[in-house]
PDB file of N, CA and C in Angstrom:
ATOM      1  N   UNK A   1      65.864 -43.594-103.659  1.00  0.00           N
ATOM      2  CA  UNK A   1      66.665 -42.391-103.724  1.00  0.00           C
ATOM      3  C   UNK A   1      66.016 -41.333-102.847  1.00  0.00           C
ATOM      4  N   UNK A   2      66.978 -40.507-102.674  1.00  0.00           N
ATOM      5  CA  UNK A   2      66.286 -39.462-101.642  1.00  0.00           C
ATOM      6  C   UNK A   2      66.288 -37.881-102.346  1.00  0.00           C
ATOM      7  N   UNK A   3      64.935 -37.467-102.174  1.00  0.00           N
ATOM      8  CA  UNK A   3      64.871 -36.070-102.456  1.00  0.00           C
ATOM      9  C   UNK A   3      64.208 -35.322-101.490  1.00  0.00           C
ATOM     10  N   UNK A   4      64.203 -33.893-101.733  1.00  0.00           N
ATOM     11  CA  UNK A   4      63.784 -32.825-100.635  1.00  0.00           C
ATOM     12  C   UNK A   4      62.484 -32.370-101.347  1.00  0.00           C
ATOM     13  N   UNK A   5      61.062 -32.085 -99.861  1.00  0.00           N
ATOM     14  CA  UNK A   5      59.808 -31.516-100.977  1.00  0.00           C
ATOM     15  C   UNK A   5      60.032 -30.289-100.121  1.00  0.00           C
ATOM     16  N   UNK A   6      59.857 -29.342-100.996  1.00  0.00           N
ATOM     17  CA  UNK A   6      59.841 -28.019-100.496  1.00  0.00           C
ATOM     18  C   UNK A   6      58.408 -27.416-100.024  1.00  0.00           C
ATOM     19  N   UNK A   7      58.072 -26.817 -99.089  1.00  0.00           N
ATOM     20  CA  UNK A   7      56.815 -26.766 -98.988  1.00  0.00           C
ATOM     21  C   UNK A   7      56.043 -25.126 -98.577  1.00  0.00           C
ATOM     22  N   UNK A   8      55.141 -24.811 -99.148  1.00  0.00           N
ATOM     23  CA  UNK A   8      55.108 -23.506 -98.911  1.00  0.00           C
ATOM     24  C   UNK A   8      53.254 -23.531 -98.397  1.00  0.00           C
ATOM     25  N   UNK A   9      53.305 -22.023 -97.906  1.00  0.00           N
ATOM     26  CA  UNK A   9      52.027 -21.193 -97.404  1.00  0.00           C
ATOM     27  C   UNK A   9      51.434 -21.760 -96.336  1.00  0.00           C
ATOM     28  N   UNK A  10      49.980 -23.094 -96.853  1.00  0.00           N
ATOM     29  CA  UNK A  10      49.077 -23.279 -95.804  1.00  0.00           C
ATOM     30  C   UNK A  10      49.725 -25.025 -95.832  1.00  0.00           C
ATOM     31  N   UNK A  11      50.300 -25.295 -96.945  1.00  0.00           N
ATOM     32  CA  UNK A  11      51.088 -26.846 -97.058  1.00  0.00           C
ATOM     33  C   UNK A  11      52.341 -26.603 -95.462  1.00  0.00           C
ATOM     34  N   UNK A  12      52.799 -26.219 -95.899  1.00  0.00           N
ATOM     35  CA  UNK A  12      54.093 -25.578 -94.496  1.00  0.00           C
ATOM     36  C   UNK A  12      52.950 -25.880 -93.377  1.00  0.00           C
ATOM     37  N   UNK A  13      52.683 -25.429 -92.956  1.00  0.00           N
ATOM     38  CA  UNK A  13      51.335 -25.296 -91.695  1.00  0.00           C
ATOM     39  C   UNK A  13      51.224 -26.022 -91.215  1.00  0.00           C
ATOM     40  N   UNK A  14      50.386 -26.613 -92.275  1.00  0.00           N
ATOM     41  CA  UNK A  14      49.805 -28.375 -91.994  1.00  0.00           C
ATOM     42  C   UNK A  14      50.708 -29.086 -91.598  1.00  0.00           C
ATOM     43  N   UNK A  15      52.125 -29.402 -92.146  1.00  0.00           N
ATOM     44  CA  UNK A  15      52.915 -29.893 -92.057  1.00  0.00           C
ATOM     45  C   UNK A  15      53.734 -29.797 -90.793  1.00  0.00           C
ATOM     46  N   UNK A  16      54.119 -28.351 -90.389  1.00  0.00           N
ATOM     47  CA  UNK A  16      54.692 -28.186 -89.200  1.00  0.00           C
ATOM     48  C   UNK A  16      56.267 -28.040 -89.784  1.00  0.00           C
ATOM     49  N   UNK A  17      56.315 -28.054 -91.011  1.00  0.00           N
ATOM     50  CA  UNK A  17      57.864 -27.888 -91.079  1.00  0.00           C
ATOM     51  C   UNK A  17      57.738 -27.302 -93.129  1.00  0.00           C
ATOM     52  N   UNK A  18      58.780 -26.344 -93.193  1.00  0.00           N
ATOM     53  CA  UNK A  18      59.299 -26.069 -94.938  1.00  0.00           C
ATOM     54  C   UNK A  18      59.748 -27.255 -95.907  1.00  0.00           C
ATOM     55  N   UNK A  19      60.019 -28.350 -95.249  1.00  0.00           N
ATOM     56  CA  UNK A  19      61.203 -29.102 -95.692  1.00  0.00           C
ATOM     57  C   UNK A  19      60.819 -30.657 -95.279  1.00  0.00           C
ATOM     58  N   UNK A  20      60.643 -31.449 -96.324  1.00  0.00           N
ATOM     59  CA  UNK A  20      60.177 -33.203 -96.058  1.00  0.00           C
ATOM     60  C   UNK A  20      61.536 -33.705 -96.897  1.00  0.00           C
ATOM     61  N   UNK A  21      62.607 -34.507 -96.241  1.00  0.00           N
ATOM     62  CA  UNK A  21      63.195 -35.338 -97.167  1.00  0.00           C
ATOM     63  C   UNK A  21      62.401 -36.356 -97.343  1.00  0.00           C
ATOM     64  N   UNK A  22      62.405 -37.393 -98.405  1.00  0.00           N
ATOM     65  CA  UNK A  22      61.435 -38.218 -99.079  1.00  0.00           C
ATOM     66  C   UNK A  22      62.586 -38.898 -99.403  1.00  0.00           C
ATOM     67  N   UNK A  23      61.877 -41.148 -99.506  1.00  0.00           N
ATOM     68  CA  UNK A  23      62.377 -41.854-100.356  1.00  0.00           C
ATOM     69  C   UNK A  23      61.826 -41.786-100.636  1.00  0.00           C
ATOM     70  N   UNK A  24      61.984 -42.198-102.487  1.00  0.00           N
ATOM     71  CA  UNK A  24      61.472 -42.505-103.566  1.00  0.00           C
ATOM     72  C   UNK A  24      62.262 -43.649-104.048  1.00  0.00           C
ATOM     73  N   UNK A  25      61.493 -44.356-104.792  1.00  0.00           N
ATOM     74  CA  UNK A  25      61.910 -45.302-105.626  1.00  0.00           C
ATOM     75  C   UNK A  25      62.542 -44.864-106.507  1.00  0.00           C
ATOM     76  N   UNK A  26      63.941 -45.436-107.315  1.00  0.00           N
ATOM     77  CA  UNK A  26      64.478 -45.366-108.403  1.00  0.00           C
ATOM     78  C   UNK A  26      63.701 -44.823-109.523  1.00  0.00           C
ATOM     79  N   UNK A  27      63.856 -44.105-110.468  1.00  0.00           N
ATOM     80  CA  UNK A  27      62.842 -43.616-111.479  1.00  0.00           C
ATOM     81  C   UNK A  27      61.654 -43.470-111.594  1.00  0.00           C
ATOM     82  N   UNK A  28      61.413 -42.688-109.707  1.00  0.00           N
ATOM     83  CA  UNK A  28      60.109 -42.155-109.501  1.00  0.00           C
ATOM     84  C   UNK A  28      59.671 -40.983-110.310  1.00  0.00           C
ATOM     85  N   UNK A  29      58.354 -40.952-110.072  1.00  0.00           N
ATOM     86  CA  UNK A  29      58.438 -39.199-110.662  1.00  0.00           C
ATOM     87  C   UNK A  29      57.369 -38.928-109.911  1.00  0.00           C
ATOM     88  N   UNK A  30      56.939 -37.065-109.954  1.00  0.00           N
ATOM     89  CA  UNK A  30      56.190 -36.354-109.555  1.00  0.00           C
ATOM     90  C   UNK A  30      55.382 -36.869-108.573  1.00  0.00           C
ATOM     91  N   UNK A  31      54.818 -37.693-109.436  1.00  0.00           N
ATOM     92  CA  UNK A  31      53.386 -38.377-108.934  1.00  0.00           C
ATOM     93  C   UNK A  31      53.268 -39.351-108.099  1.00  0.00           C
ATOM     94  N   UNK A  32      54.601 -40.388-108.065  1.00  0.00           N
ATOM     95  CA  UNK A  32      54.807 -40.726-107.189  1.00  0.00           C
ATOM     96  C   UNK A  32      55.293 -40.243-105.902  1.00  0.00           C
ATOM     97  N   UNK A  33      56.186 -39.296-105.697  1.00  0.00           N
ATOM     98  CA  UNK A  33      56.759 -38.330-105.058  1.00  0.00           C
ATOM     99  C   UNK A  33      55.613 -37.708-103.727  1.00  0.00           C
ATOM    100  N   UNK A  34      54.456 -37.196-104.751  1.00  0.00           N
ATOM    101  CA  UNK A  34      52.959 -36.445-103.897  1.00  0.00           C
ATOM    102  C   UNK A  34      52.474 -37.596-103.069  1.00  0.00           C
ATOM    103  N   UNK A  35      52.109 -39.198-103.676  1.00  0.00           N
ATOM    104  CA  UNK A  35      51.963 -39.960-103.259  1.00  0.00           C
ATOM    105  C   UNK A  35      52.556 -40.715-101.790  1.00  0.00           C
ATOM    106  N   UNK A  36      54.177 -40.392-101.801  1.00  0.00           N
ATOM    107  CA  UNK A  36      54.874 -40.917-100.708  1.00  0.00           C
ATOM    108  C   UNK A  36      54.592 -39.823 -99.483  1.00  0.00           C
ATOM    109  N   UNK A  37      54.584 -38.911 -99.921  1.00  0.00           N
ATOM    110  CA  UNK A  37      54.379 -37.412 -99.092  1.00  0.00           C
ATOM    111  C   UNK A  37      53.355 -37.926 -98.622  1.00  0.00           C
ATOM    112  N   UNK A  38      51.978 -37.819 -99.280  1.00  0.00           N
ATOM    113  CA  UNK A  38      50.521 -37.617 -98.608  1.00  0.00           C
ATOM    114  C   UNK A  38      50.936 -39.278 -97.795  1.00  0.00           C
ATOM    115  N   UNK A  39      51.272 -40.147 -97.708  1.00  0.00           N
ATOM    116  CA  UNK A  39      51.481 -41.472 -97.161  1.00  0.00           C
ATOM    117  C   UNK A  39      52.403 -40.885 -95.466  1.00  0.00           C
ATOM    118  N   UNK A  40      53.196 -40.204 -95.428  1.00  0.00           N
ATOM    119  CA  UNK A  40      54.156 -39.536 -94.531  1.00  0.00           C
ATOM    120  C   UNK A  40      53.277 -38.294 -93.969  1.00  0.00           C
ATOM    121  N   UNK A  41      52.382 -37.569 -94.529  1.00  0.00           N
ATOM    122  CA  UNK A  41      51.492 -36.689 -94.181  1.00  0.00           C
ATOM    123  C   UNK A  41      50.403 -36.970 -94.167  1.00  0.00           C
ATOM    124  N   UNK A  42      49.748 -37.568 -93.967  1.00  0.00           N
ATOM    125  CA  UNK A  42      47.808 -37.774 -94.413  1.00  0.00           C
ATOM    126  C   UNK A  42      47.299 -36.342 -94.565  1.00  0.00           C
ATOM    127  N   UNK A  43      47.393 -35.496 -93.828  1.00  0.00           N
ATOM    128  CA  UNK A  43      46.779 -34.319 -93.104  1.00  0.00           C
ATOM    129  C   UNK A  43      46.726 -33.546 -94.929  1.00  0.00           C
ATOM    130  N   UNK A  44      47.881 -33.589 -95.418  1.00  0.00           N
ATOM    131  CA  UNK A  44      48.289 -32.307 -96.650  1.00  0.00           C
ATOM    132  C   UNK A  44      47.508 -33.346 -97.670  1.00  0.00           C
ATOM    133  N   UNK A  45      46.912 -34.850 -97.880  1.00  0.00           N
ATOM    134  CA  UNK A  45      46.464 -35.353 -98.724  1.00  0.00           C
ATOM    135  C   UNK A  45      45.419 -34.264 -99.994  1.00  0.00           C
ATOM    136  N   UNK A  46      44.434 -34.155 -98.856  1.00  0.00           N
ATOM    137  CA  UNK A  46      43.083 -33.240 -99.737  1.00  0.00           C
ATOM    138  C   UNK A  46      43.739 -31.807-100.526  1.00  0.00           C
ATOM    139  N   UNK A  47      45.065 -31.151-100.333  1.00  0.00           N
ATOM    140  CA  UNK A  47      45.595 -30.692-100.480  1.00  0.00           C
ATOM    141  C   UNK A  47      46.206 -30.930-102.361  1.00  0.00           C
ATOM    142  N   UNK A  48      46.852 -32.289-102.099  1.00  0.00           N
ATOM    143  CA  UNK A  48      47.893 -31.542-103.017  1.00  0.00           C
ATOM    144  C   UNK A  48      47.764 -32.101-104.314  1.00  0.00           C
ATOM    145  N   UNK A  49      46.173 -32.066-104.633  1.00  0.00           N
ATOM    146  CA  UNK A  49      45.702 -32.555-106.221  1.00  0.00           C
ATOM    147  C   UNK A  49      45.350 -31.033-106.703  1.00  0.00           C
ATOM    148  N   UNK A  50      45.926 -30.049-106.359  1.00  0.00           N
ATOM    149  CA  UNK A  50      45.676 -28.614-106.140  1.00  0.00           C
ATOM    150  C   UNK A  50      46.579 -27.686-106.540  1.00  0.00           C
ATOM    151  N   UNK A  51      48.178 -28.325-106.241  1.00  0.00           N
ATOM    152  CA  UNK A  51      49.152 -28.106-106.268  1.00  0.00           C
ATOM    153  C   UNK A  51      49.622 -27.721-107.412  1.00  0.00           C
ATOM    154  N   UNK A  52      50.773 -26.665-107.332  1.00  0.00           N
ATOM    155  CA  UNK A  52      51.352 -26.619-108.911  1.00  0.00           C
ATOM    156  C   UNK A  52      53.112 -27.429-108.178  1.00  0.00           C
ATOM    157  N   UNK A  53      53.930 -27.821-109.425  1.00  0.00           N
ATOM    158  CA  UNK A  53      54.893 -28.691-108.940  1.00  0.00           C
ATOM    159  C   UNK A  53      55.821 -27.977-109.823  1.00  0.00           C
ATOM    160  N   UNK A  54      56.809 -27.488-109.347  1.00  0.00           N
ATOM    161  CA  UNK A  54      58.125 -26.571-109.682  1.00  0.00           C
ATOM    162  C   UNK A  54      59.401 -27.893-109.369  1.00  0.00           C
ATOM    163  N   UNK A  55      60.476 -27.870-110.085  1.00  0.00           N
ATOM    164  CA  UNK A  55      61.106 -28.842-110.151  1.00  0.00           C
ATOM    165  C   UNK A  55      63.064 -28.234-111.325  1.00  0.00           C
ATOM    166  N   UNK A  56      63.481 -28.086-110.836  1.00  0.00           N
ATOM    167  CA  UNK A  56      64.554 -27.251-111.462  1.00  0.00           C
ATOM    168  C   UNK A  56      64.556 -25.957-111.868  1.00  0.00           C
ATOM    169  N   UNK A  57      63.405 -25.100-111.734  1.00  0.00           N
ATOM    170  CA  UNK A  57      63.466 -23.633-111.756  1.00  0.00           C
ATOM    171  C   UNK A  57      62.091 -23.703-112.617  1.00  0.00           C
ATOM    172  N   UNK A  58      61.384 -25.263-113.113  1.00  0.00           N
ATOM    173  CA  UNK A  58      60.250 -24.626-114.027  1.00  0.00           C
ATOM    174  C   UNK A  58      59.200 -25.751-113.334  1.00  0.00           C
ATOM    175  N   UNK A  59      58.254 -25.163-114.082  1.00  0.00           N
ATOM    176  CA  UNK A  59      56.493 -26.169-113.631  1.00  0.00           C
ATOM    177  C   UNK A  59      57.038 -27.607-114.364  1.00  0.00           C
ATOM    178  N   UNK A  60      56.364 -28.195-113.762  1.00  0.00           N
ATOM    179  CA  UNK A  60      56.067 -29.764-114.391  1.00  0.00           C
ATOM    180  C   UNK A  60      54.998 -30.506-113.992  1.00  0.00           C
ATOM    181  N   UNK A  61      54.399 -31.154-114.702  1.00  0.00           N
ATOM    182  CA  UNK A  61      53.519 -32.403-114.117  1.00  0.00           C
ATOM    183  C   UNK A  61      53.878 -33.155-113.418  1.00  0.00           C
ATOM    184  N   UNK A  62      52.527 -34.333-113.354  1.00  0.00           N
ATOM    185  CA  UNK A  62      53.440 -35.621-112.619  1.00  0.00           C
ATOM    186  C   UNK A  62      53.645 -36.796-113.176  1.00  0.00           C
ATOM    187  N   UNK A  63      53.752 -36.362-114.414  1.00  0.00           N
ATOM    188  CA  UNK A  63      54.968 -37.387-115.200  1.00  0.00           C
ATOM    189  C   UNK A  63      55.952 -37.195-115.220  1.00  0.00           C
ATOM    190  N   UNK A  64      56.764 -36.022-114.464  1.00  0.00           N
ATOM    191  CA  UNK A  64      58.320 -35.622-114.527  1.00  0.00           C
ATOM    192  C   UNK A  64      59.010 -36.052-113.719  1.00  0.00           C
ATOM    193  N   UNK A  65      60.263 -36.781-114.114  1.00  0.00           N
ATOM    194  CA  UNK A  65      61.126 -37.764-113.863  1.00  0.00           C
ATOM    195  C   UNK A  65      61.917 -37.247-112.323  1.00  0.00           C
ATOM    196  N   UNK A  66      62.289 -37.960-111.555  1.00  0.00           N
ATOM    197  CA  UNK A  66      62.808 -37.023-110.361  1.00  0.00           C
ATOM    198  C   UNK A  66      64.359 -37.889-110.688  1.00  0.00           C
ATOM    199  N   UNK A  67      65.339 -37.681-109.682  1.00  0.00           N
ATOM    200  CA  UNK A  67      66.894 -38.081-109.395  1.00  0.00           C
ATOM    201  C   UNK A  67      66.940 -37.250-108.140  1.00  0.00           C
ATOM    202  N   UNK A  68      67.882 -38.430-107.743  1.00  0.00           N
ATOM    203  CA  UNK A  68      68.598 -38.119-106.463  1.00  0.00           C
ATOM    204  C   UNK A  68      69.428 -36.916-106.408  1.00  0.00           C
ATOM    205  N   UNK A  69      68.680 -36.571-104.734  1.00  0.00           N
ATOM    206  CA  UNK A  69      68.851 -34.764-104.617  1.00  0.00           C
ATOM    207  C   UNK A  69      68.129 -33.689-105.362  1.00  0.00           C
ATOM    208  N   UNK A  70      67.401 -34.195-106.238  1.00  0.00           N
ATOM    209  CA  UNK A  70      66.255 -33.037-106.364  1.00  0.00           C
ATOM    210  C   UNK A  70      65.196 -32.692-105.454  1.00  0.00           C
ATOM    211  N   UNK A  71      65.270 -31.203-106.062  1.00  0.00           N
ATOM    212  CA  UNK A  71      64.536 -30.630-104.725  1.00  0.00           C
ATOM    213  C   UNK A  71      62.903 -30.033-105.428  1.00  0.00           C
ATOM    214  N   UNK A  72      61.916 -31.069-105.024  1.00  0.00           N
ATOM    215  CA  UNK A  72      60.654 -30.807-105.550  1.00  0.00           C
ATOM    216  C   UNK A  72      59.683 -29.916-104.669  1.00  0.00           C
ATOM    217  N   UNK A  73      59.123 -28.510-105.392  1.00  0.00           N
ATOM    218  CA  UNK A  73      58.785 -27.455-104.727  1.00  0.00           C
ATOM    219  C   UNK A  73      57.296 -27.684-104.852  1.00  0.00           C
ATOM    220  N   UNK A  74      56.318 -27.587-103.706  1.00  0.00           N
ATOM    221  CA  UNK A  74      54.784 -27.800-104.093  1.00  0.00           C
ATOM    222  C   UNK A  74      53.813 -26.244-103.812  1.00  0.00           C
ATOM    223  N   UNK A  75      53.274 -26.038-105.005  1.00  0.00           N
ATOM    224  CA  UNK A  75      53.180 -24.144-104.570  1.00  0.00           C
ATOM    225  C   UNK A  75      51.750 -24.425-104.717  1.00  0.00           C
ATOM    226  N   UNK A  76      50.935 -23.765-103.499  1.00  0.00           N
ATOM    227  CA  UNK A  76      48.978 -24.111-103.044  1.00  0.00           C
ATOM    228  C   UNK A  76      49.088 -22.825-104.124  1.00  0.00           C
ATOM    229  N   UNK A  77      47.391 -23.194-104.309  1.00  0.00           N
ATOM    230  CA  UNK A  77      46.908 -22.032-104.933  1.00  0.00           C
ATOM    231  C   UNK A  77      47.024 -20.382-103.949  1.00  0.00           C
ATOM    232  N   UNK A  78      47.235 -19.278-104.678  1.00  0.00           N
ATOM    233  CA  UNK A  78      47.085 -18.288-103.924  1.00  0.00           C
ATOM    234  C   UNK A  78      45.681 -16.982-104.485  1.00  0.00           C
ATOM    235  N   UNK A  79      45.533 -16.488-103.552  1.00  0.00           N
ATOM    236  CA  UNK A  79      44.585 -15.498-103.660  1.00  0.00           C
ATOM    237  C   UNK A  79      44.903 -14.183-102.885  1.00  0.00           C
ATOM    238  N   UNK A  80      44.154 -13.253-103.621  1.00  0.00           N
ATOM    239  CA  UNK A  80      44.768 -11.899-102.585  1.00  0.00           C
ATOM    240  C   UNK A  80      44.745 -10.864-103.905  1.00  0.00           C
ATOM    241  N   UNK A  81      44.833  -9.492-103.217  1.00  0.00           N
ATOM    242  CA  UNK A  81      45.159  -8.060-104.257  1.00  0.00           C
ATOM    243  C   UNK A  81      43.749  -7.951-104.565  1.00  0.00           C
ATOM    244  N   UNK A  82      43.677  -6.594-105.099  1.00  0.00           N
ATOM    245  CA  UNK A  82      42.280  -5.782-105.440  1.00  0.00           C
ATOM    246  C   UNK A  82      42.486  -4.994-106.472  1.00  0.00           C
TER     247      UNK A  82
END
């Protein structure tokens, strides 16, 4: 099945693009999902055990179930303000 990883900050960068469509296997989830990515990216690997994973408007792990056309968001840690 195919889903979209959304990609933000220094992940975007690395990547060279906002936006990875991804196969996944039938009743992939999360974790597999990061897995196919870092396989399609090497570069974002060291990266995205770091990650928080947004997935229908809320956080989830990577036991959370994906379906076709979901759009899985990967948000780096941030820092900043005084």
């Amino acid at each position: 099945m195919r889903i979209q990883v959304k990609l933000f900050a220094l992940l975007r960068e690395i990547a060279g693009t906002d936006t990875v469509a991804l196969e996944v296997p039938e009743r992939a989830n999360t974790g597999q999902a990061l897995h196919e990515l870092s396989q399609h990216h090497p570069a974002l690997q060291p990266y995205l055990e770091n990650v928080r994973l947004a997935l229908k408007m809320d956080f989830v792990d990577e036991a959370a179930s994906l379906a076709e056309g979901d759009e899985l968001h990967l948000i780096p840690p941030v820092s900043g303000g005084t």
